[in-house]
N, C-alpha and C. Protein backbone atom coordinates (compact mmCIF):
# COMPACT_ATOMS: atom_id res chain seq x y z
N UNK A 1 115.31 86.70 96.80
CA UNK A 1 114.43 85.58 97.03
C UNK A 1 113.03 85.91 96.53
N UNK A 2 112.46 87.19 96.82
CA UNK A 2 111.11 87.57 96.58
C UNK A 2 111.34 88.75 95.57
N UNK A 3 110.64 88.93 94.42
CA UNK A 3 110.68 90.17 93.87
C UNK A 3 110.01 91.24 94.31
N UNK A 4 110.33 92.47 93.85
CA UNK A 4 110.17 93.82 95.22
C UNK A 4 108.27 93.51 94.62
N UNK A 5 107.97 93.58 93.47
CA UNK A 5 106.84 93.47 93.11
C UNK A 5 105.90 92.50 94.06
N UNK A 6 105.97 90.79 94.31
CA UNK A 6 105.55 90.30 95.53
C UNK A 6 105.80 90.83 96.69
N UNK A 7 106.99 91.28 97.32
CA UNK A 7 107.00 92.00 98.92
C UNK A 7 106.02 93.14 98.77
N UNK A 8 105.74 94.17 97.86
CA UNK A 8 104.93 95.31 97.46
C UNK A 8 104.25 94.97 97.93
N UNK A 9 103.39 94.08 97.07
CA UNK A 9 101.62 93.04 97.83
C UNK A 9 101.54 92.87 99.02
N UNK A 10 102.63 92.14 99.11
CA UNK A 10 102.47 91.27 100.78
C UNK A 10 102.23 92.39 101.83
N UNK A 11 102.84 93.84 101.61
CA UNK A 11 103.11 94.86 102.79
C UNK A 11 101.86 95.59 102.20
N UNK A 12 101.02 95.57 101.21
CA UNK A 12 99.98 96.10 101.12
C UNK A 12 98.84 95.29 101.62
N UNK A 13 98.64 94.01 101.48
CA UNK A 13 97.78 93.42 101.87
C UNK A 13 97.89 93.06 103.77
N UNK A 14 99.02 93.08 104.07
CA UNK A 14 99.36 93.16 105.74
C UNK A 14 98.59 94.10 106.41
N UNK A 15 98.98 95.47 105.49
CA UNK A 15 98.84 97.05 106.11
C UNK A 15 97.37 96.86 106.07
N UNK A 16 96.50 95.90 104.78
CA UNK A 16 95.20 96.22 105.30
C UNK A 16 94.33 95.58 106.04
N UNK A 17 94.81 94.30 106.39
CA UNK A 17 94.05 93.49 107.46
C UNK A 17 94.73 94.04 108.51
N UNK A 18 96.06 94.34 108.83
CA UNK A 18 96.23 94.56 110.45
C UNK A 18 96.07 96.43 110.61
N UNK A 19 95.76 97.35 110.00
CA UNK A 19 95.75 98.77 109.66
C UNK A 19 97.35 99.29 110.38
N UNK A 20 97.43 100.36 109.94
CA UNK A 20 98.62 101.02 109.92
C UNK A 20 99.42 101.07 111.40
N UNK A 21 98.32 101.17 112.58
CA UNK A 21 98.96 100.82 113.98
C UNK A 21 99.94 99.72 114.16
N UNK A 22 99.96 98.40 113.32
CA UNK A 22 100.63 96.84 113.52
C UNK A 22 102.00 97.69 112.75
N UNK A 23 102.27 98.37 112.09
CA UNK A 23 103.75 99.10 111.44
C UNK A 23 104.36 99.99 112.31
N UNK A 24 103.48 100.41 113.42
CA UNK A 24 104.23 101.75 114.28
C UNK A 24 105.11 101.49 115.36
N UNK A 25 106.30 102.21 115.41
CA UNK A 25 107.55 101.65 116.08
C UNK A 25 106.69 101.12 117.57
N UNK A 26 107.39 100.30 118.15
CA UNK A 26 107.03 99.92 119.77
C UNK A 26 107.83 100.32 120.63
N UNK A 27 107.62 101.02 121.49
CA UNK A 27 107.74 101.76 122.71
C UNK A 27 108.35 100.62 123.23
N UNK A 28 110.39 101.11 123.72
CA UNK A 28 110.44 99.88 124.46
C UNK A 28 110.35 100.15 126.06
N UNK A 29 110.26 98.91 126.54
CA UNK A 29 109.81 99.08 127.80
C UNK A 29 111.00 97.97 128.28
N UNK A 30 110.49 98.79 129.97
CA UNK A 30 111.72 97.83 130.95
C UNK A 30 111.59 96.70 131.29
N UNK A 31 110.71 96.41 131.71
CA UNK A 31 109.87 94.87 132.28
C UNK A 31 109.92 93.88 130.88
N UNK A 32 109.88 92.94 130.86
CA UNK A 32 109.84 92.29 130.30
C UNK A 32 108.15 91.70 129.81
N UNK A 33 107.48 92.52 129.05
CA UNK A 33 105.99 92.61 128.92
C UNK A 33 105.69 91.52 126.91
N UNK A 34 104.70 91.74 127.69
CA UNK A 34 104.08 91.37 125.59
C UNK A 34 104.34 92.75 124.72
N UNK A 35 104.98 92.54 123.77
CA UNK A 35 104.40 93.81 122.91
C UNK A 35 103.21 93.99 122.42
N UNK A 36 102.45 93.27 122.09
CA UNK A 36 100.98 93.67 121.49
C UNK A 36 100.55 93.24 122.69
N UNK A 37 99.61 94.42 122.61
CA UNK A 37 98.56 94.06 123.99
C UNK A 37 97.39 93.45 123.38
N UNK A 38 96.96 93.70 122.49
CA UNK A 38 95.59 93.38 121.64
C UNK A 38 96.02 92.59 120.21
N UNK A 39 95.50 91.35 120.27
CA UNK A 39 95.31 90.01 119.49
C UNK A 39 95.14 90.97 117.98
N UNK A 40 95.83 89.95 117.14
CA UNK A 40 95.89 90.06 115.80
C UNK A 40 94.56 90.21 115.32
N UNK A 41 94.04 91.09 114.08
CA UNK A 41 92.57 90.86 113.82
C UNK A 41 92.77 89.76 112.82
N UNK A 42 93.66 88.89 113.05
CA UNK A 42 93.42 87.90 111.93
C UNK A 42 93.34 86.47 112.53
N UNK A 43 91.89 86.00 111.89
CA UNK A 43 91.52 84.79 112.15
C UNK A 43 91.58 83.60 111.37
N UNK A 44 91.38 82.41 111.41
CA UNK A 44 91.40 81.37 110.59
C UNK A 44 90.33 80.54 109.89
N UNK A 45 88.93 81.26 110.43
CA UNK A 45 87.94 80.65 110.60
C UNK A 45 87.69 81.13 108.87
N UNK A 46 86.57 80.42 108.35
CA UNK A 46 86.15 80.82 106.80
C UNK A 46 85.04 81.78 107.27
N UNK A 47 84.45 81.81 108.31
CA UNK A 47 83.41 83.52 108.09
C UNK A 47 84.12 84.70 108.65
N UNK A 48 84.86 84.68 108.59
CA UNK A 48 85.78 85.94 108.74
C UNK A 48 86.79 86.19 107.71
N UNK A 49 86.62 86.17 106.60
CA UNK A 49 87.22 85.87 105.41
C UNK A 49 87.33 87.27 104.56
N UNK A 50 86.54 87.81 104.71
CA UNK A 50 86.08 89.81 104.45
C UNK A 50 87.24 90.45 104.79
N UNK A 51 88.07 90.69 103.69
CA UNK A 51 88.85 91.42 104.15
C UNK A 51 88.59 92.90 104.28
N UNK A 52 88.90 93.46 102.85
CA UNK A 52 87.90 95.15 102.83
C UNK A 52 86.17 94.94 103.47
N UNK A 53 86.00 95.65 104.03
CA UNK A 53 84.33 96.40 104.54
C UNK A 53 84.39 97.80 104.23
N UNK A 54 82.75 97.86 103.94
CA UNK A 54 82.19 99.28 103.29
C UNK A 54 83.13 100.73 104.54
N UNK A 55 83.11 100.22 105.63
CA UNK A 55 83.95 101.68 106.44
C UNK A 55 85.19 101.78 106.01
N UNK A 56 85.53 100.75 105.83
CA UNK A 56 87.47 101.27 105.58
C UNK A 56 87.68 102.07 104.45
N UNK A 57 88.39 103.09 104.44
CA UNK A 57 88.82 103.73 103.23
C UNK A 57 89.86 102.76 102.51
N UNK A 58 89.63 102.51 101.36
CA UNK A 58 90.63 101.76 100.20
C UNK A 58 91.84 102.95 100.05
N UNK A 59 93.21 102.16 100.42
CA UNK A 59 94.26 102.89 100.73
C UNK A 59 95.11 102.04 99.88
N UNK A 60 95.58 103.11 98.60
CA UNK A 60 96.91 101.86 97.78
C UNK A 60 97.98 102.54 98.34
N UNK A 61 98.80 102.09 98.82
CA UNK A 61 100.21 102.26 99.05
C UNK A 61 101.33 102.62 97.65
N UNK A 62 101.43 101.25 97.02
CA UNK A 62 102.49 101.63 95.86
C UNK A 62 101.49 100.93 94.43
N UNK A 63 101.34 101.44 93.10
CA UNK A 63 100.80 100.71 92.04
C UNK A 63 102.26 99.98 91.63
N UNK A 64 101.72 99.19 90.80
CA UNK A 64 102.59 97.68 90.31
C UNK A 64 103.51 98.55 89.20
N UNK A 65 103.27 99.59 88.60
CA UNK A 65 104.59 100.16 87.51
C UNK A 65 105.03 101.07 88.17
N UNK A 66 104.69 101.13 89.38
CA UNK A 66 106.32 101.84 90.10
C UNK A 66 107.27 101.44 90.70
N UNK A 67 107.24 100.17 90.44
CA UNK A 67 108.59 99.50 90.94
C UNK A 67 109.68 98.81 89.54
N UNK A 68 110.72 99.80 89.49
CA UNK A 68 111.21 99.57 88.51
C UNK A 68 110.86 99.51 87.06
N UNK A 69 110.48 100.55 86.89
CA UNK A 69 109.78 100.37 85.21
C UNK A 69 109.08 99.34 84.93
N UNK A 70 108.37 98.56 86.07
CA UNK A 70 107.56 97.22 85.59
C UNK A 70 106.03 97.32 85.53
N UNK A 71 105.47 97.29 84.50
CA UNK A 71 104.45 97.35 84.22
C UNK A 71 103.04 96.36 85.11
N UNK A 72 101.92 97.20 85.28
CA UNK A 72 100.97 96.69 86.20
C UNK A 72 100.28 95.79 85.24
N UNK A 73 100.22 95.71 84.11
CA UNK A 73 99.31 94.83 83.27
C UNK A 73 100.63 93.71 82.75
N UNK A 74 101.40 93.51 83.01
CA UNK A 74 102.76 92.69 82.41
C UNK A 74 102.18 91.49 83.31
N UNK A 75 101.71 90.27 83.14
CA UNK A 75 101.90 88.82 83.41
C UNK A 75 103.11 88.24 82.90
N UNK A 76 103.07 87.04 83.94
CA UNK A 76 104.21 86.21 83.60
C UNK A 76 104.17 85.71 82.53
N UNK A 77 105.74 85.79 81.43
CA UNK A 77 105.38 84.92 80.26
C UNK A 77 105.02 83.86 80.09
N UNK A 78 104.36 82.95 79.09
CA UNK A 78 104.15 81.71 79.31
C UNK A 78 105.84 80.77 79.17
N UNK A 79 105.52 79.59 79.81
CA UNK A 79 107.05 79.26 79.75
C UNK A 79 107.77 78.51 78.29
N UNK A 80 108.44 78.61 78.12
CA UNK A 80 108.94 78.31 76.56
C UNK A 80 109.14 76.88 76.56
N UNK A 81 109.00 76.35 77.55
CA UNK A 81 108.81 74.50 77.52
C UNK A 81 107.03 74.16 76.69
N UNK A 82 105.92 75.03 77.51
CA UNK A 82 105.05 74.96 76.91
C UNK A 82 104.62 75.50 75.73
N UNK A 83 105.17 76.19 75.28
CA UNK A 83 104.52 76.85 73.64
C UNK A 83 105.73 75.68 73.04
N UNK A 84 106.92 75.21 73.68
CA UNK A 84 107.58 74.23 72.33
C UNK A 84 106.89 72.88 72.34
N UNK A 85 105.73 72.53 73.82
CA UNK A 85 105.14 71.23 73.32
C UNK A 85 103.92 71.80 72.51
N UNK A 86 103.32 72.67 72.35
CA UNK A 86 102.03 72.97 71.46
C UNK A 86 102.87 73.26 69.78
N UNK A 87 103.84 73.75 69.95
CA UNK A 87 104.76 73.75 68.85
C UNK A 87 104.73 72.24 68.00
N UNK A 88 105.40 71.64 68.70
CA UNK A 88 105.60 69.79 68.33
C UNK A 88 104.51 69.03 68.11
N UNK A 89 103.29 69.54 68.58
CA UNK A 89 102.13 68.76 68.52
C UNK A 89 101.70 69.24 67.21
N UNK A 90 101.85 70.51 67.51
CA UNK A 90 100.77 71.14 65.35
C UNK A 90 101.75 70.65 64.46
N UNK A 91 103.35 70.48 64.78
CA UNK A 91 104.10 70.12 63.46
C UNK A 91 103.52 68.74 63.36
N UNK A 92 103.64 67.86 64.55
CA UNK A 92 103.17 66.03 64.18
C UNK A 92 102.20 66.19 64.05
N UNK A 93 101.08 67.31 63.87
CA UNK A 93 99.58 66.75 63.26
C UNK A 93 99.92 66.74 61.63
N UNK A 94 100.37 68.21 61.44
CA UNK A 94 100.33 68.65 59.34
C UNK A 94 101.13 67.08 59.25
N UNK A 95 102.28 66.77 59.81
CA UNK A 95 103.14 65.84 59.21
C UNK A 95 103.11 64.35 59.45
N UNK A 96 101.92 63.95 60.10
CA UNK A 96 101.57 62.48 59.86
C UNK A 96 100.86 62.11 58.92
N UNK A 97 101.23 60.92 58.83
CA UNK A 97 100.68 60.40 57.43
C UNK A 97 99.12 59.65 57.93
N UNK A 98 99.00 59.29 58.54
CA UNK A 98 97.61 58.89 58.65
C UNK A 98 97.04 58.89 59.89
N UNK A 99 95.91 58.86 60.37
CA UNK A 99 95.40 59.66 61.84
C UNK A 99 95.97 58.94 63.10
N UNK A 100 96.71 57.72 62.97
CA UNK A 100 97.34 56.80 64.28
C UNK A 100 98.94 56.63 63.86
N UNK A 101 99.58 57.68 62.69
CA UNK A 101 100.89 57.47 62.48
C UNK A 101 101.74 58.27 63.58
N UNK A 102 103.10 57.39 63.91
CA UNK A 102 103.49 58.26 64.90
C UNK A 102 105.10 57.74 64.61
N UNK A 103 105.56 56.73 63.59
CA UNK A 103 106.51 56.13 63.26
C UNK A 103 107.31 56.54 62.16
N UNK A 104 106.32 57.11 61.20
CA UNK A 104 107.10 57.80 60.37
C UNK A 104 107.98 57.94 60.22
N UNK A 105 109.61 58.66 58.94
CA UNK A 105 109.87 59.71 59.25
C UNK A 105 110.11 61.18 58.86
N UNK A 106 108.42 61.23 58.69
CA UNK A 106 108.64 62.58 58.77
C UNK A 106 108.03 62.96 59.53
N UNK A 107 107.19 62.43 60.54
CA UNK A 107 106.40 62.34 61.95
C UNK A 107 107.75 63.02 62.66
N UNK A 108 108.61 61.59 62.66
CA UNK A 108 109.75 61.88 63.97
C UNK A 108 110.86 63.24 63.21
N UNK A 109 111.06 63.39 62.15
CA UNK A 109 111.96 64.45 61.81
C UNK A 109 111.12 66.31 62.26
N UNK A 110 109.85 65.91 61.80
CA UNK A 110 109.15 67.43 62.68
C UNK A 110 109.54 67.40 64.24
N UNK A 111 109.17 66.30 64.79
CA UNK A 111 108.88 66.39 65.71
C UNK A 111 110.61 66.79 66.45
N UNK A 112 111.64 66.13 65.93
CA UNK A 112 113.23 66.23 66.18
C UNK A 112 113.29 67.85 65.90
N UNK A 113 112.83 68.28 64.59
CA UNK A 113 112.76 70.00 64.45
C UNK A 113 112.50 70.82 65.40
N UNK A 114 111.69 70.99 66.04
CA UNK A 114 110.82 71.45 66.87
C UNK A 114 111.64 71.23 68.46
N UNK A 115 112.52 70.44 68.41
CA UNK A 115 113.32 70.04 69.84
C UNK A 115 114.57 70.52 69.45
N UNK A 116 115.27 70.48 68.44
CA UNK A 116 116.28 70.88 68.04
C UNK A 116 116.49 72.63 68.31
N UNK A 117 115.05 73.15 67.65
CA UNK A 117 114.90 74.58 67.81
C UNK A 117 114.86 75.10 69.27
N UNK A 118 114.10 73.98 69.65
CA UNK A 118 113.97 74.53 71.23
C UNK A 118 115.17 74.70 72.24
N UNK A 119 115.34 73.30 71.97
CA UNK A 119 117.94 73.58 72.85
C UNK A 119 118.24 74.36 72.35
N UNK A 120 117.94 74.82 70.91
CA UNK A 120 119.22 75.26 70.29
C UNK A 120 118.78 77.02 71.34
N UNK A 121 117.69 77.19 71.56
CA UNK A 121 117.50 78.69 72.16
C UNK A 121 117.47 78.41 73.20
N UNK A 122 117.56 77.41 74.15
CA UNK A 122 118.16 76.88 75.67
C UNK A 122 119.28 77.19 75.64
N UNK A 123 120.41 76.78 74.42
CA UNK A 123 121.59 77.16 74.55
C UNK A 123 122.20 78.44 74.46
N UNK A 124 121.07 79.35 73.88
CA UNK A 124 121.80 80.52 73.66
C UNK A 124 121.40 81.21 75.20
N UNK A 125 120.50 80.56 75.93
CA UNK A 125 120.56 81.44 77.12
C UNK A 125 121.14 80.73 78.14
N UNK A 126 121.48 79.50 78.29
CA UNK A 126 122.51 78.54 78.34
C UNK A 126 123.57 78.18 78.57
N UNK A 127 124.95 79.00 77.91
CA UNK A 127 126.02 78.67 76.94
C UNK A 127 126.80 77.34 77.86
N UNK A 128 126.79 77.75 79.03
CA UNK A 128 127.82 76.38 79.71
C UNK A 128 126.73 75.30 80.03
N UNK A 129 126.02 75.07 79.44
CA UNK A 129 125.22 73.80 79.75
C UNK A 129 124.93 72.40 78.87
N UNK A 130 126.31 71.73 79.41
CA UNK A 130 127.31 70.85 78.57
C UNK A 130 126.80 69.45 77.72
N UNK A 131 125.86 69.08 78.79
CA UNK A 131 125.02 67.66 78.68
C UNK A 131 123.96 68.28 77.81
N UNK A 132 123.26 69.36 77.86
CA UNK A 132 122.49 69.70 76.52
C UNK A 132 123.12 69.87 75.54
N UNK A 133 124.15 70.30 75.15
CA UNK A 133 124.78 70.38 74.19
C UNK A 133 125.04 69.01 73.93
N UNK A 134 125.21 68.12 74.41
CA UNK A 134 125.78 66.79 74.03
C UNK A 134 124.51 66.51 73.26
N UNK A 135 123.41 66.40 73.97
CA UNK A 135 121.59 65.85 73.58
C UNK A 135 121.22 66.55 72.02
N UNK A 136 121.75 67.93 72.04
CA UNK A 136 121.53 68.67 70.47
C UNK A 136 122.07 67.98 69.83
N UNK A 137 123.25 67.64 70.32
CA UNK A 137 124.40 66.96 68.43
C UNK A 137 123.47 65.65 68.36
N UNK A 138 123.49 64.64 69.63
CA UNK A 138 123.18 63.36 69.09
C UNK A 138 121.69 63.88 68.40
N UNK A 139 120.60 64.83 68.71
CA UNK A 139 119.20 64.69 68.45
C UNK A 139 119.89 65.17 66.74
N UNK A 140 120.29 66.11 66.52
CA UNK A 140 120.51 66.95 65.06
C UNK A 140 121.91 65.46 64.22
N UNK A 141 122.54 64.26 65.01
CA UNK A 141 123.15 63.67 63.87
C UNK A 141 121.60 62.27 63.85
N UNK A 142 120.75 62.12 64.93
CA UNK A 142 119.65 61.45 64.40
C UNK A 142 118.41 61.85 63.19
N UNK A 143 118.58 62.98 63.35
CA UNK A 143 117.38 63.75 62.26
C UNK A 143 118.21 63.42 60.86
N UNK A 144 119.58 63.58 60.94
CA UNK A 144 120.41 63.35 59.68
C UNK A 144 120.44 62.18 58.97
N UNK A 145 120.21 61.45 60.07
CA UNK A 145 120.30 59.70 59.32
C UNK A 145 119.01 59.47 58.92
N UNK A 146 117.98 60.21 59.99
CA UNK A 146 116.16 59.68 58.90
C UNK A 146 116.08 60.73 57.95
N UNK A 147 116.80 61.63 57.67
CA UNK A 147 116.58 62.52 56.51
C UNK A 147 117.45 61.56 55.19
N UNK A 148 118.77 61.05 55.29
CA UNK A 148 119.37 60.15 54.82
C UNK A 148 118.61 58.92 54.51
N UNK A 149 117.45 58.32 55.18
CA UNK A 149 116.98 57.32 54.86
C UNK A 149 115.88 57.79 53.80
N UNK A 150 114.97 58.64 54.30
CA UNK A 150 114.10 59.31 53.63
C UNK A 150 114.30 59.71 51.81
N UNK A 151 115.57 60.38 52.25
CA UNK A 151 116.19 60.60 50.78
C UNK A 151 116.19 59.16 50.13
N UNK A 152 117.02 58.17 50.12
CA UNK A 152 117.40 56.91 49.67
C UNK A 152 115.85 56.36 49.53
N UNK A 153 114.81 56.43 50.38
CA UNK A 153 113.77 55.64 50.06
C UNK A 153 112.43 56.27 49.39
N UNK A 154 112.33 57.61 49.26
CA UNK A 154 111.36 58.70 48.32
C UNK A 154 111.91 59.73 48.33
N UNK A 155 112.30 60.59 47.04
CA UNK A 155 113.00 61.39 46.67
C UNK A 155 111.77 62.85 46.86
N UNK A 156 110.79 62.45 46.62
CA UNK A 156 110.38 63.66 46.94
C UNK A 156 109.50 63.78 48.25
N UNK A 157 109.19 62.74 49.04
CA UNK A 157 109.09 63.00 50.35
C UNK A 157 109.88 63.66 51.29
N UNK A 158 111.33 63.64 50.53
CA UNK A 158 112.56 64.20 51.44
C UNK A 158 112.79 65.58 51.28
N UNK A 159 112.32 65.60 49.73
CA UNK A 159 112.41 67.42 49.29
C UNK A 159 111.12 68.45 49.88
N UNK A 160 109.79 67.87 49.99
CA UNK A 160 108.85 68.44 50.58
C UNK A 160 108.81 68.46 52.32
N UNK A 161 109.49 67.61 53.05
CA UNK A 161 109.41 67.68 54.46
C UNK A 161 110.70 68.54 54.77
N UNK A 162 111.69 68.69 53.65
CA UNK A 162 112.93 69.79 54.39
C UNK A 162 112.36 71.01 53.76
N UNK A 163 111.51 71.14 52.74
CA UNK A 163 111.08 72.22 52.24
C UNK A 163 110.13 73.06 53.26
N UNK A 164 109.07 72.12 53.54
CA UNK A 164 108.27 72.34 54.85
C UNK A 164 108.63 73.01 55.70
N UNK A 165 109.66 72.17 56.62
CA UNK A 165 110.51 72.75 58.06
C UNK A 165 111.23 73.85 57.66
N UNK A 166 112.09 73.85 56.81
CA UNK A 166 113.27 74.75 56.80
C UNK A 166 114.29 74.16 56.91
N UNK A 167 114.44 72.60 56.83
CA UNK A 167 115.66 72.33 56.69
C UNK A 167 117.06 72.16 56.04
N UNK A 168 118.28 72.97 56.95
CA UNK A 168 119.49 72.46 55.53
C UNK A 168 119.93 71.57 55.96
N UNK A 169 119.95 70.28 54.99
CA UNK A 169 120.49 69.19 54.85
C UNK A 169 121.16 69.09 53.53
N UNK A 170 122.26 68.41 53.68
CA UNK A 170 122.87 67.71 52.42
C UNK A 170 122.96 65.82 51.99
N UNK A 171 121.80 66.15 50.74
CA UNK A 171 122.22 64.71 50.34
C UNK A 171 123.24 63.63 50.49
N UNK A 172 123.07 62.78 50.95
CA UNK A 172 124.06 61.72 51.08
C UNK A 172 124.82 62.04 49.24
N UNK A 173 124.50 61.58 48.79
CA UNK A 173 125.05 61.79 46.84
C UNK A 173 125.95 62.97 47.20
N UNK A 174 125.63 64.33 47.75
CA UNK A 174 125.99 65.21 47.27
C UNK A 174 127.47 65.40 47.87
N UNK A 175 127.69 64.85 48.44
CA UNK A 175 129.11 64.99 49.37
C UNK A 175 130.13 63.76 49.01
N UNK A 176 130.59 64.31 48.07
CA UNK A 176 131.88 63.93 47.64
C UNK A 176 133.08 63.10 48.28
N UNK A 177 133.29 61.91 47.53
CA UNK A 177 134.59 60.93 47.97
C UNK A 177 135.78 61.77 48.46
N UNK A 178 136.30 61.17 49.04
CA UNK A 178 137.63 61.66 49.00
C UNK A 178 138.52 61.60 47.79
N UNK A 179 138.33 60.65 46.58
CA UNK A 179 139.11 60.49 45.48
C UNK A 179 138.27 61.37 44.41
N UNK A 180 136.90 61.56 44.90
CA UNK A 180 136.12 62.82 43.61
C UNK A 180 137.05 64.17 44.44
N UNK A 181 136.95 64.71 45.02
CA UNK A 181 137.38 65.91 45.72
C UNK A 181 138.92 66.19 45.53
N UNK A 182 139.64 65.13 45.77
CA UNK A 182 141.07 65.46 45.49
C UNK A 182 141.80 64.36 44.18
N UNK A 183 140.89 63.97 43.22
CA UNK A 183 141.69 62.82 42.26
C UNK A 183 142.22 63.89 41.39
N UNK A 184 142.07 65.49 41.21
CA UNK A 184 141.97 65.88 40.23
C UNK A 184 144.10 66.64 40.20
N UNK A 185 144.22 66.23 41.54
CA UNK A 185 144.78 67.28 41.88
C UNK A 185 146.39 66.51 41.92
N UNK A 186 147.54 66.78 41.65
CA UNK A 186 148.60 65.53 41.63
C UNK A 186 148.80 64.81 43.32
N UNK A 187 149.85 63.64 43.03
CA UNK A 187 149.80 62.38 44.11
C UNK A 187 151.13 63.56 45.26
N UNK A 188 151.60 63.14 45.72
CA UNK A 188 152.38 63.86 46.76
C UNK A 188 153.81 63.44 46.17
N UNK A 189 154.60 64.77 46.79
CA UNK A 189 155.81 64.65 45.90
C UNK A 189 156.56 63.37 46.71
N UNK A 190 157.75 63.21 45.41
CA UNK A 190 158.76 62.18 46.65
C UNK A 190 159.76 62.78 47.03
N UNK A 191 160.06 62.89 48.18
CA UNK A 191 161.10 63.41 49.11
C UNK A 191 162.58 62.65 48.86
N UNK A 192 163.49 63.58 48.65
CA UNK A 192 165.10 63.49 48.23
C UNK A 192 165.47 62.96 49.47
N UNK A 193 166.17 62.07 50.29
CA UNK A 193 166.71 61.93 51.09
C UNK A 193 167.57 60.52 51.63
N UNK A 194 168.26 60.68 52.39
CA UNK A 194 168.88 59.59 52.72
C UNK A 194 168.26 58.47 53.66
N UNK A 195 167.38 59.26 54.20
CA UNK A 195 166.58 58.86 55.32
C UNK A 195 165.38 57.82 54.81
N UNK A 196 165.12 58.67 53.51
CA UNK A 196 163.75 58.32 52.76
C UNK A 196 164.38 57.15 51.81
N UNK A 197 165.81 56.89 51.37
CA UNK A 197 165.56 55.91 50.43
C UNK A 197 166.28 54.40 50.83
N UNK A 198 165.63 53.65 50.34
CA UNK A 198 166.26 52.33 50.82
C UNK A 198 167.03 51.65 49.58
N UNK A 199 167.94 51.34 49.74
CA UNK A 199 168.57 50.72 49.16
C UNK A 199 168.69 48.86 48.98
């Protein structure tokens, strides 16, 4: 629930507002008594807020890289949702066409890039997470059809924005009929049979 690194803190910062007496086993007793005889030194008020004072000796218990090879200067990474929206934002700045374009498409094909990349490394840490996988194909067969339009409507707008990204795409042109791909090749034999011929 807590990493040993937070409980570390918590039992260091305890040990120094209540000092080392609030940790020492309690004497049990027969009667049915209070265990602490003497009130917590911890108050709620904001002028009592001082935790260390000049008398106390500063006492570290454990430093932060001795718990498990984890380093005392290591912060939390930033989260990979936020560097992929600062990601999406610098691709839709280079790739709009004019300072209020947002319709494009090569606005929306960066911007599909940049989300595509991002599932696609959701999924690798991911793997059974089914409904994203569904959201990748439809987002990666939508980027296909405005790359498809793009092509059909400026030939070299389409070659400089996949050049840009990194994208492999294949031309609509370039993918072959079914009668270019196999006309070359003979028709299917005819089968000898009794079954097969009508009379």
């Amino acid at each position: 629930m807590f990493s040993r690194r937070a409980l570390a803190v918590a039992l260091a910062a305890s040990l120094a507002l209540m000092g080392a007496e609030a940790f020492a086993p309690v004497a049990p007793s027969r009667t049915m008594t209070r265990s602490c005889q003497a009130p917590l030194p911890v108050s709620l008020s904001t002028m009592d807020d001082d935790v260390a004072t000049d008398d106390e000796p500063a006492t570290v218990l454990l430093e932060g890289s001795d718990l498990d090879g984890e380093e005392a200067s290591e912060e939390d990474p930033t989260p990979a949702r936020f560097l992929s929206q600062q990601r999406l934002a610098e691709l839709r700045e280079t790739h709009r066409r004019h300072p209020t374009d947002t319709g494009s498409p090569e606005y929306q094909v960066a911007g599909m890039t940049e989300r595509i990349s991002h599932l696609t490394q959701h999924l690798k840490d991911h793997p059974k997470d089914f409904s994203t996988r569904r959201g990748l194909v439809a987002l990666v067969n939508k980027r296909r059809r405005l790359l498809n339009y793009l092509y059909r409507e400026d030939e070299q707008r389409y070659v400089d924005i996949v050049g840009a990204l990194g994208i492999r795409h294949k031309v609509p042109g370039a993918i072959p009929s079914k009668e270019d791909k196999y006309g070359r090749f003979p028709g299917q034999k005819n089968f000898k049979g009794k079954s097969k011929m009508k009379k």
